[in-house]
C-alpha atoms as a PDB file:
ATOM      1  CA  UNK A   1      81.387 115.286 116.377  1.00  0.00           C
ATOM      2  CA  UNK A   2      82.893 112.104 117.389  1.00  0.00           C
ATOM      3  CA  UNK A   3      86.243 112.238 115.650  1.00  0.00           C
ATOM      4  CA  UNK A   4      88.789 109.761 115.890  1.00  0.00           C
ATOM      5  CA  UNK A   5      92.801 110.816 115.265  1.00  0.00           C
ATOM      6  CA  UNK A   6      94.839 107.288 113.949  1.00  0.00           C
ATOM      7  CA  UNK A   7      97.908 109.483 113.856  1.00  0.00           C
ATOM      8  CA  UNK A   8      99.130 111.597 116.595  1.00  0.00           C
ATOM      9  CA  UNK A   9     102.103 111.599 119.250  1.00  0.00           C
ATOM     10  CA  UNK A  10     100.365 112.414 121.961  1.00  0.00           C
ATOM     11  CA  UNK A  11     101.873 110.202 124.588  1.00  0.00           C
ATOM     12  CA  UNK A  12     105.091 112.327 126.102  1.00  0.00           C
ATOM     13  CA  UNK A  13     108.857 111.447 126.581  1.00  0.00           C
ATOM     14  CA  UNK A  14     109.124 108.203 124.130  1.00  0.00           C
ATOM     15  CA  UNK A  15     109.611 109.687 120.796  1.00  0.00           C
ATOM     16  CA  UNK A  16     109.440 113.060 118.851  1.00  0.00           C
ATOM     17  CA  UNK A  17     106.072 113.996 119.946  1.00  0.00           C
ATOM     18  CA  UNK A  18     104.859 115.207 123.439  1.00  0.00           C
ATOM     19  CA  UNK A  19     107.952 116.220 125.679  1.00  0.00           C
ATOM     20  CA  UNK A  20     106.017 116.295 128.769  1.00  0.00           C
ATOM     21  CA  UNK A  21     102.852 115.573 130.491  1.00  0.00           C
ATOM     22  CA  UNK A  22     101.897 118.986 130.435  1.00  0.00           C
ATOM     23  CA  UNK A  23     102.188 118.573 126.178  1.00  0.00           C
ATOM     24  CA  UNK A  24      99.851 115.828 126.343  1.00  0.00           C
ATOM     25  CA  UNK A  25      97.372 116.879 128.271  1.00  0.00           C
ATOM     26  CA  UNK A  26      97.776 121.032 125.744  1.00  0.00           C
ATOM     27  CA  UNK A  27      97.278 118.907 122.564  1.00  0.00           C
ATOM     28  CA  UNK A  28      94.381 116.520 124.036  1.00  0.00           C
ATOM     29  CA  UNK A  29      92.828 119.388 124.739  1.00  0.00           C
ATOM     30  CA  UNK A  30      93.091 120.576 121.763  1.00  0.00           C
ATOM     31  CA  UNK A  31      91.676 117.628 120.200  1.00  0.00           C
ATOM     32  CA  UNK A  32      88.636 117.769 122.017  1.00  0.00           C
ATOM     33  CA  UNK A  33      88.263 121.258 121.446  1.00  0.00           C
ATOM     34  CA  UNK A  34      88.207 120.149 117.434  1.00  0.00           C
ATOM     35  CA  UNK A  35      85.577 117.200 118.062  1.00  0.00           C
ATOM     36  CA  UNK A  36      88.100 114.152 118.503  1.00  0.00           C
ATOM     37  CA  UNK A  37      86.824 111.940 121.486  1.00  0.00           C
ATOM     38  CA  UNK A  38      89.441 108.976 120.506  1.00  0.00           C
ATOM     39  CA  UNK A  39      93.004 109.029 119.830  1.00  0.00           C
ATOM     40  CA  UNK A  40      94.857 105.598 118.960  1.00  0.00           C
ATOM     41  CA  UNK A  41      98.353 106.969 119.671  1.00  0.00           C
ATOM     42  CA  UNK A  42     100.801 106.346 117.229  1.00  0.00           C
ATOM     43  CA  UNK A  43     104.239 106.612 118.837  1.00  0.00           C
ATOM     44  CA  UNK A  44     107.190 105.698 116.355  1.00  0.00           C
ATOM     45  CA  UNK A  45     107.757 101.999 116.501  1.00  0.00           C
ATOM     46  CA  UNK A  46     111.924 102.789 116.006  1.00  0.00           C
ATOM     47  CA  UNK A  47     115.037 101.213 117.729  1.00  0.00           C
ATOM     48  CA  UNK A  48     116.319 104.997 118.060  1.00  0.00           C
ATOM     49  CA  UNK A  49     112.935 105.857 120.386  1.00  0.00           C
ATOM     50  CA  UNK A  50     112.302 104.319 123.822  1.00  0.00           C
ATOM     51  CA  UNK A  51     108.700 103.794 122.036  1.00  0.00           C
ATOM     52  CA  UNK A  52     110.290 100.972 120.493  1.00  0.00           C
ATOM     53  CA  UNK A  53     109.398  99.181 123.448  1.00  0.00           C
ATOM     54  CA  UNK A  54     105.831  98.067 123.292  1.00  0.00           C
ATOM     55  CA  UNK A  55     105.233  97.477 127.457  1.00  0.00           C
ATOM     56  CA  UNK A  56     106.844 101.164 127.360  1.00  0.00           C
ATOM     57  CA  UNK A  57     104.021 102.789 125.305  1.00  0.00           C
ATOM     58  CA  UNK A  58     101.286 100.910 127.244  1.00  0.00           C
ATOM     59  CA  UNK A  59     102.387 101.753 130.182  1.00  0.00           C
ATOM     60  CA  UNK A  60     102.352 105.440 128.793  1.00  0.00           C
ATOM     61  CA  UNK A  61      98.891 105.700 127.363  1.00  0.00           C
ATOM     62  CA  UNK A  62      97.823 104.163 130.381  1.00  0.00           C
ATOM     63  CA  UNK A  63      99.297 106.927 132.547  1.00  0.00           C
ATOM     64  CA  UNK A  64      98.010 109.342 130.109  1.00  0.00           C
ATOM     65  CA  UNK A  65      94.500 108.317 130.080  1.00  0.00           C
ATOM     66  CA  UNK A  66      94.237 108.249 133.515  1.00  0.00           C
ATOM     67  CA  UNK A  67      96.146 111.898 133.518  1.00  0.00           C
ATOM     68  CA  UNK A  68      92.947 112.994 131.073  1.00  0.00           C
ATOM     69  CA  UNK A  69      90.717 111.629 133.346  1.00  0.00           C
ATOM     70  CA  UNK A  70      92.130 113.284 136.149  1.00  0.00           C
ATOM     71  CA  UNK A  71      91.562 116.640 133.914  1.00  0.00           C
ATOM     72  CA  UNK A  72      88.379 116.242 133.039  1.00  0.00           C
ATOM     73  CA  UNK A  73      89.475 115.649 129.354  1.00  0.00           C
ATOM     74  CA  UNK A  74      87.147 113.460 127.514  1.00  0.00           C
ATOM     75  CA  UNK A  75      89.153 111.824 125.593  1.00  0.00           C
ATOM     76  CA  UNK A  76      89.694 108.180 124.957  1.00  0.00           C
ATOM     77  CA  UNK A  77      93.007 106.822 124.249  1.00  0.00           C
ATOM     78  CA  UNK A  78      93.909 103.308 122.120  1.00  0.00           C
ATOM     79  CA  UNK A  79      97.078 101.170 121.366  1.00  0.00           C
ATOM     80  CA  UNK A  80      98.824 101.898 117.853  1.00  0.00           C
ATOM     81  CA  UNK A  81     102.100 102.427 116.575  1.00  0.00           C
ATOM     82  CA  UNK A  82     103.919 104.573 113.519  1.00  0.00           C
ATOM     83  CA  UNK A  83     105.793 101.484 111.621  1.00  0.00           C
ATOM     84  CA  UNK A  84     108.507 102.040 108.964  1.00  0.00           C
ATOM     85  CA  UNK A  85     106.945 100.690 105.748  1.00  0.00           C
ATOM     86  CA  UNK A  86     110.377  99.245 104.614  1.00  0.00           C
ATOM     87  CA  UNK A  87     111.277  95.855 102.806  1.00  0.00           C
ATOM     88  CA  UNK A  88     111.914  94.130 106.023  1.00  0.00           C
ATOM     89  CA  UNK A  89     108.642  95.510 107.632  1.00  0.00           C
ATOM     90  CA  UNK A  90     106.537  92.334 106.894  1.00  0.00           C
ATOM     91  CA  UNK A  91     109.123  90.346 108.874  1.00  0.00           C
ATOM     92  CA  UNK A  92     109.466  92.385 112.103  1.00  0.00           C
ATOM     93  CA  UNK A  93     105.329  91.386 111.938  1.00  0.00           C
ATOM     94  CA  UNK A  94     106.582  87.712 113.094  1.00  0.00           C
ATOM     95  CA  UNK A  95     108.249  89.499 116.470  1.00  0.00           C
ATOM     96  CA  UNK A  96     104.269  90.966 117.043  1.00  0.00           C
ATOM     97  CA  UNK A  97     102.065  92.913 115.546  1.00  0.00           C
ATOM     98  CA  UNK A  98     101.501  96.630 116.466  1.00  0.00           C
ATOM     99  CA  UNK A  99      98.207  97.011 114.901  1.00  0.00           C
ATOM    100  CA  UNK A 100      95.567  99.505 115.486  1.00  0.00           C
ATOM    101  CA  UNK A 101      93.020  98.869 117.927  1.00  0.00           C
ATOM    102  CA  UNK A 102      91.767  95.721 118.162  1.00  0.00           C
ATOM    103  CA  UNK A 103      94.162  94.795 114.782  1.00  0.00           C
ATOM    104  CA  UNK A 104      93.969  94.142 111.293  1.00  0.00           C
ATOM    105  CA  UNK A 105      95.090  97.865 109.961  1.00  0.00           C
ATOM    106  CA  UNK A 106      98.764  98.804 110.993  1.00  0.00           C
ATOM    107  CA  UNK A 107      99.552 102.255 110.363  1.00  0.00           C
ATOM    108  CA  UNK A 108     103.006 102.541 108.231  1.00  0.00           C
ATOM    109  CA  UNK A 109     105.127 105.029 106.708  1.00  0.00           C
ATOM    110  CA  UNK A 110     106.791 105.437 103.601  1.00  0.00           C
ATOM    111  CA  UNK A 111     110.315 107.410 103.633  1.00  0.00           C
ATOM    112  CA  UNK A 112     110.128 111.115 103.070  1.00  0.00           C
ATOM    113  CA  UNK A 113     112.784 110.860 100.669  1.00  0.00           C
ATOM    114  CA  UNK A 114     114.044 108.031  99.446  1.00  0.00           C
ATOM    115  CA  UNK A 115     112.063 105.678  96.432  1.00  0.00           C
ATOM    116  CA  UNK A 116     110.303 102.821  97.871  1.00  0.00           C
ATOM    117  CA  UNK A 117     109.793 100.482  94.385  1.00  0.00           C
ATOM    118  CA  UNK A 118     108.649  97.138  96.267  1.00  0.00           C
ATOM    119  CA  UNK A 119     105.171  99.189  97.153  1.00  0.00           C
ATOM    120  CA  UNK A 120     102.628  96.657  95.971  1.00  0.00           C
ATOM    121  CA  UNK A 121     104.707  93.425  96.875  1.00  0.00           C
ATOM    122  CA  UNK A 122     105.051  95.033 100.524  1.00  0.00           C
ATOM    123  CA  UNK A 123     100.957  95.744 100.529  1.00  0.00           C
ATOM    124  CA  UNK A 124     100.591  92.397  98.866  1.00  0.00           C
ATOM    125  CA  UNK A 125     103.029  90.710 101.465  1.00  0.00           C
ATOM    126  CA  UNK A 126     101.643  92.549 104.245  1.00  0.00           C
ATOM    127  CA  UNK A 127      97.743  91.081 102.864  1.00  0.00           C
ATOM    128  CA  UNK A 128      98.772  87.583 103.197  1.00  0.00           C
ATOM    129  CA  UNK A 129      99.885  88.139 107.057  1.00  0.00           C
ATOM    130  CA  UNK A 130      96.136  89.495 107.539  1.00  0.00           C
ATOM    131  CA  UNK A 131      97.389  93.026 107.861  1.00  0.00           C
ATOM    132  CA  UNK A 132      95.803  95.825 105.736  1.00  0.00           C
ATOM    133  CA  UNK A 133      98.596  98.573 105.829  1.00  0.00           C
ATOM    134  CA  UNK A 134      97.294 102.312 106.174  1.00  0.00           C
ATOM    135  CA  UNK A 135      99.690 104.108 104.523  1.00  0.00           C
ATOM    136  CA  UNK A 136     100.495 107.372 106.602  1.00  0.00           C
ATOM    137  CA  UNK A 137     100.715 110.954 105.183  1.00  0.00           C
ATOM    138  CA  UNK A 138     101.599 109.896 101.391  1.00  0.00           C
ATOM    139  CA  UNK A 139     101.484 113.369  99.888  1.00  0.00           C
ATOM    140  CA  UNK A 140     104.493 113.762 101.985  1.00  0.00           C
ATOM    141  CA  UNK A 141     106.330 110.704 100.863  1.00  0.00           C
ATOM    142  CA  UNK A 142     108.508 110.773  97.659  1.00  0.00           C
ATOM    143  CA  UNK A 143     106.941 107.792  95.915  1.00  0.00           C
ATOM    144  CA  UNK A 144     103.833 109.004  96.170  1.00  0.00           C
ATOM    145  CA  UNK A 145     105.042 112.058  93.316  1.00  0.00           C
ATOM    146  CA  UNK A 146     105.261 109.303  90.943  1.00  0.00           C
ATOM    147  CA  UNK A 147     101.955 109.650  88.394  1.00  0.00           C
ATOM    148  CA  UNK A 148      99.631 107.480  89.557  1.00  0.00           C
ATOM    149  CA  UNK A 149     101.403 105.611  92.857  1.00  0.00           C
ATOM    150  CA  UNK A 150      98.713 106.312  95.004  1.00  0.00           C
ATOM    151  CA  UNK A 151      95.682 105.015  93.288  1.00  0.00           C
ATOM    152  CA  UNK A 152      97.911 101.598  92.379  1.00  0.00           C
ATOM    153  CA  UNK A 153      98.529 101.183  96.164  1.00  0.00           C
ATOM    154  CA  UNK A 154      95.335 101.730  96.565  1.00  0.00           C
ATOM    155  CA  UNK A 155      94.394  99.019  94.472  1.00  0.00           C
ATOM    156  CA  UNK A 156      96.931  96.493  95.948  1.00  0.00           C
ATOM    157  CA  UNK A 157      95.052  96.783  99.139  1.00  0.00           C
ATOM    158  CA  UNK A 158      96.464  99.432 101.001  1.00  0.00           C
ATOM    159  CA  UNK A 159      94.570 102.363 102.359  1.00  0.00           C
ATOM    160  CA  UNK A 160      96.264 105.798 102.189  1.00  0.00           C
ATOM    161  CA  UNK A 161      95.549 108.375 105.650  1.00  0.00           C
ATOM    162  CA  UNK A 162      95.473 112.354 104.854  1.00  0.00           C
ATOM    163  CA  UNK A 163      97.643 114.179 106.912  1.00  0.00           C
ATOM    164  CA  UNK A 164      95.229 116.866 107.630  1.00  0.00           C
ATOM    165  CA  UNK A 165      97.769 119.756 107.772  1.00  0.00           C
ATOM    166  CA  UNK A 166      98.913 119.311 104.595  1.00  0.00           C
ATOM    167  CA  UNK A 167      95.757 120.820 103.158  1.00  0.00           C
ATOM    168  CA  UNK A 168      96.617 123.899 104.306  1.00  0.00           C
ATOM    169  CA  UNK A 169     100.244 124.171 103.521  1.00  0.00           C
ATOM    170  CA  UNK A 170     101.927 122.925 106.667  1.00  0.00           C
ATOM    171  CA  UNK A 171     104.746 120.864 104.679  1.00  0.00           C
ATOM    172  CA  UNK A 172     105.001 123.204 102.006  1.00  0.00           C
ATOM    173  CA  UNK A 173     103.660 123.382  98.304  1.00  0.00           C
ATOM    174  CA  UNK A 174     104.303 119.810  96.511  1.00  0.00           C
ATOM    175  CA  UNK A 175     102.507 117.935  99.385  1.00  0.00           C
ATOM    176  CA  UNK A 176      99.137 120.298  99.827  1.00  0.00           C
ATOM    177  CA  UNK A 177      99.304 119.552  95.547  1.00  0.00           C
ATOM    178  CA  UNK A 178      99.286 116.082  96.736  1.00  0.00           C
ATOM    179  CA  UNK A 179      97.095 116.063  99.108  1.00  0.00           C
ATOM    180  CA  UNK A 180      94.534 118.028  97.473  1.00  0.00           C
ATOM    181  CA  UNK A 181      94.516 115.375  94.205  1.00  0.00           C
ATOM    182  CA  UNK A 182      94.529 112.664  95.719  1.00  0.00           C
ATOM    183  CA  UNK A 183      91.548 114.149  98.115  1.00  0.00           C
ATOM    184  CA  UNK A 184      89.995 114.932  94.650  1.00  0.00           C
ATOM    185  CA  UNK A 185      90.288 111.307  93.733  1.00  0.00           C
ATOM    186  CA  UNK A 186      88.694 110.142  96.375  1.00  0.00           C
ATOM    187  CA  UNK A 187      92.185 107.981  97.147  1.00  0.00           C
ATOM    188  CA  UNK A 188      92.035 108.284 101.504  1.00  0.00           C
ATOM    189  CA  UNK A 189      89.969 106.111 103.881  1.00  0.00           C
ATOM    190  CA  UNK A 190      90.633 108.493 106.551  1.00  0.00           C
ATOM    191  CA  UNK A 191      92.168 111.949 107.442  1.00  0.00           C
ATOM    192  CA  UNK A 192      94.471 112.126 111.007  1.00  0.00           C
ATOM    193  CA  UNK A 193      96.438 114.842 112.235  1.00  0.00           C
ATOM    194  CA  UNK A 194     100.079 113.230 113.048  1.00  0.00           C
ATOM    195  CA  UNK A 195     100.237 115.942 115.799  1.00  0.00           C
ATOM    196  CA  UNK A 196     103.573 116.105 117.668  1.00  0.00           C
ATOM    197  CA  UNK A 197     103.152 119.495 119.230  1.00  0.00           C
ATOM    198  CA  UNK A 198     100.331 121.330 121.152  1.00  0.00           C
ATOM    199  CA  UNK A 199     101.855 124.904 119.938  1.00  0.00           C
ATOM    200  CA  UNK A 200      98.922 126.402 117.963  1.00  0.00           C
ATOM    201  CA  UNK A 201      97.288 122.816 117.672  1.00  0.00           C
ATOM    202  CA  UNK A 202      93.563 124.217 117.959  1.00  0.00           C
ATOM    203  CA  UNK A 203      94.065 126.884 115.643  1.00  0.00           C
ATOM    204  CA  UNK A 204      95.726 124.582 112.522  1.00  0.00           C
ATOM    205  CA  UNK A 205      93.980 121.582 113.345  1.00  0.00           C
ATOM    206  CA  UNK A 206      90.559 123.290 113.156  1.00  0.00           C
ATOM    207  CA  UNK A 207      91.222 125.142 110.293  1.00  0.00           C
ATOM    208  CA  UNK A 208      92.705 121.637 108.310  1.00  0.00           C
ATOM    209  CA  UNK A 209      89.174 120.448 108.997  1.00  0.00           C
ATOM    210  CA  UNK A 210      87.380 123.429 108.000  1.00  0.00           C
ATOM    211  CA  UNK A 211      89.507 123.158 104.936  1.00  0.00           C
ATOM    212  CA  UNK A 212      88.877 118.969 104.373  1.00  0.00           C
ATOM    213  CA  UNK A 213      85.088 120.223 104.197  1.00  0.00           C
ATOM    214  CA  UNK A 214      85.091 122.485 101.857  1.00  0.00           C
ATOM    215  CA  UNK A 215      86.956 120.365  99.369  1.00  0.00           C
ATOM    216  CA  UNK A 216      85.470 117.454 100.541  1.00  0.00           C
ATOM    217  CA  UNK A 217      81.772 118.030 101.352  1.00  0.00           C
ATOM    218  CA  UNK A 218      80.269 117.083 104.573  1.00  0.00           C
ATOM    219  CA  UNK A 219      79.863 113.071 104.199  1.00  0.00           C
ATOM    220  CA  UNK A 220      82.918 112.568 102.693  1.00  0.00           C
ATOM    221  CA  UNK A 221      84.927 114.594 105.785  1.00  0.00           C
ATOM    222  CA  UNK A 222      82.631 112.785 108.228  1.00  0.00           C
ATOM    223  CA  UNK A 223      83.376 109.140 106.733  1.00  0.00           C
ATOM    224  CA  UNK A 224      87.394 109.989 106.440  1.00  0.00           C
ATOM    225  CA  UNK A 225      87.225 111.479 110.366  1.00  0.00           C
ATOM    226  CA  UNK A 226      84.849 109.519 112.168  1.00  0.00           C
ATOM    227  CA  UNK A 227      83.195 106.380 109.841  1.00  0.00           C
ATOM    228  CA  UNK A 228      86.515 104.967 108.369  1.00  0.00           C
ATOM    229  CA  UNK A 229      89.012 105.513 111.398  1.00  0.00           C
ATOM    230  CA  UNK A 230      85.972 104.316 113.839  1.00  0.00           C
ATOM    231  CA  UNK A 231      86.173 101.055 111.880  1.00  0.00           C
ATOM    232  CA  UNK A 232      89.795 100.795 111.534  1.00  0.00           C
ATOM    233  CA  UNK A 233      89.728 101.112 115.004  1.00  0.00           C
ATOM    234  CA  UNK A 234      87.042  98.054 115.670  1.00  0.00           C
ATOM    235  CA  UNK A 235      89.165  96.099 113.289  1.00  0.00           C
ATOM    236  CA  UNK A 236      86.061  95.885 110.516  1.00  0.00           C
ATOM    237  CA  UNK A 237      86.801  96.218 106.586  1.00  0.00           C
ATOM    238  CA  UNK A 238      85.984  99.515 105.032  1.00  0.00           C
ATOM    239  CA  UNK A 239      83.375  99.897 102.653  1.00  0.00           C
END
């Protein structure tokens, strides 16, 4: 199926995802088990996480991949980061990107629960830099409940990224609302799973894509899994 995850702690011991190597190589497998063959791991790019140190997270995904490999896990690992979509976020850019890939998308977050009313001049800050932010999980962010958020930020330039889970109730009932709207607006470029655990990971993660197309239908699920992340990944603009 070719699936690729933009959002997922799968790389152990620098932030609140994978505790161990034994965790990575449980929720890779996982993964592959649900069609993903690439991953660009997204540890949080925080001053409160070792992760915060980029030579630390490649020297982790590199010890990772070659962990998979050592498995027999076909699955193909890539450099990303989780970055706090926050005021001062366009100038921590300056210090060095931690883009996607091969760059141009970096994957940001809003706050869970806090306002965030500088939205568009952030996207349209972030634009002039040469970045195209990919706004993780909104239905889970509070200024996403606002009427009509998500489709402005979507027309400043941002892209939004489904956090899969939330389709089937993982964070509870005002997100998989969320989620499901903005699904039905046809508001995401792409749909990730932000895992962080591999307890049950198979079981929800294949039934948040079982769920994704049925609401969805099959081209739409296969451009927001595989099409639009692929791309993102290669660094090319979105259709």
């Amino acid at each position: 199926m070719n699936y690729v995850d933009l959002h997922c702690h799968l790389l152990w011991g620098i932030d609140d995802g994978a505790k161990t190597e034994a965790d990575s190589l449980a929720m890779a497998r996982a993964l592959v088990a649900c069609g993903f063959t690439d991953v660009a791991c997204s540890p949080h790019a925080r001053i409160e996480y070792p992760s915060h140190d980029v030579s630390a997270c490649d020297r982790r995904r590199g010890e990772v991949q070659e962990a998979l490999e050592r498995e027999g896990i076909a699955l193909r690992l890539h450099p990303n980061a989780e970055n706090v979509l926050d005021p001062e976020l366009p100038a921590r850019l300056e210090a060095g990107k931690r883009t996607i890939g091969t760059g141009g998308y970096l994957l940001a977050e809003a706050p869970y629960f806090a306002a965030l009313p500088q939205l568009t001049d952030l996207i349209f800050r972030l634009k002039l830099k040469g970045v195209t932010p990919l706004i993780a999980h909104p239905e889970r962010c509070k200024e996403f409940e606002r009427a009509g958020r998500a489709a402005e930020a979507v027309r400043a330039g941002a892209r939004l990224q489904l956090d899969i889970g939330a389709l089937i109730g993982r964070y509870g009932r005002t997100p998989k609302k969320l989620a499901r709207s903005f699904l039905e607006e046809g508001l995401y470029s792409v749909a990730s799973t932000d895992l962080h655990s591999p307890t049950d990971a198979a079981r929800w993660v294949g039934e948040s894509i079982a769920e994704l197309r049925k609401l969805a239908g099959e081209a739409a699920s296969k451009r927001m899994l595989s099409t639009s992340p692929g791309a993102i990944l290669r660094g090319e603009p979105l259709e």
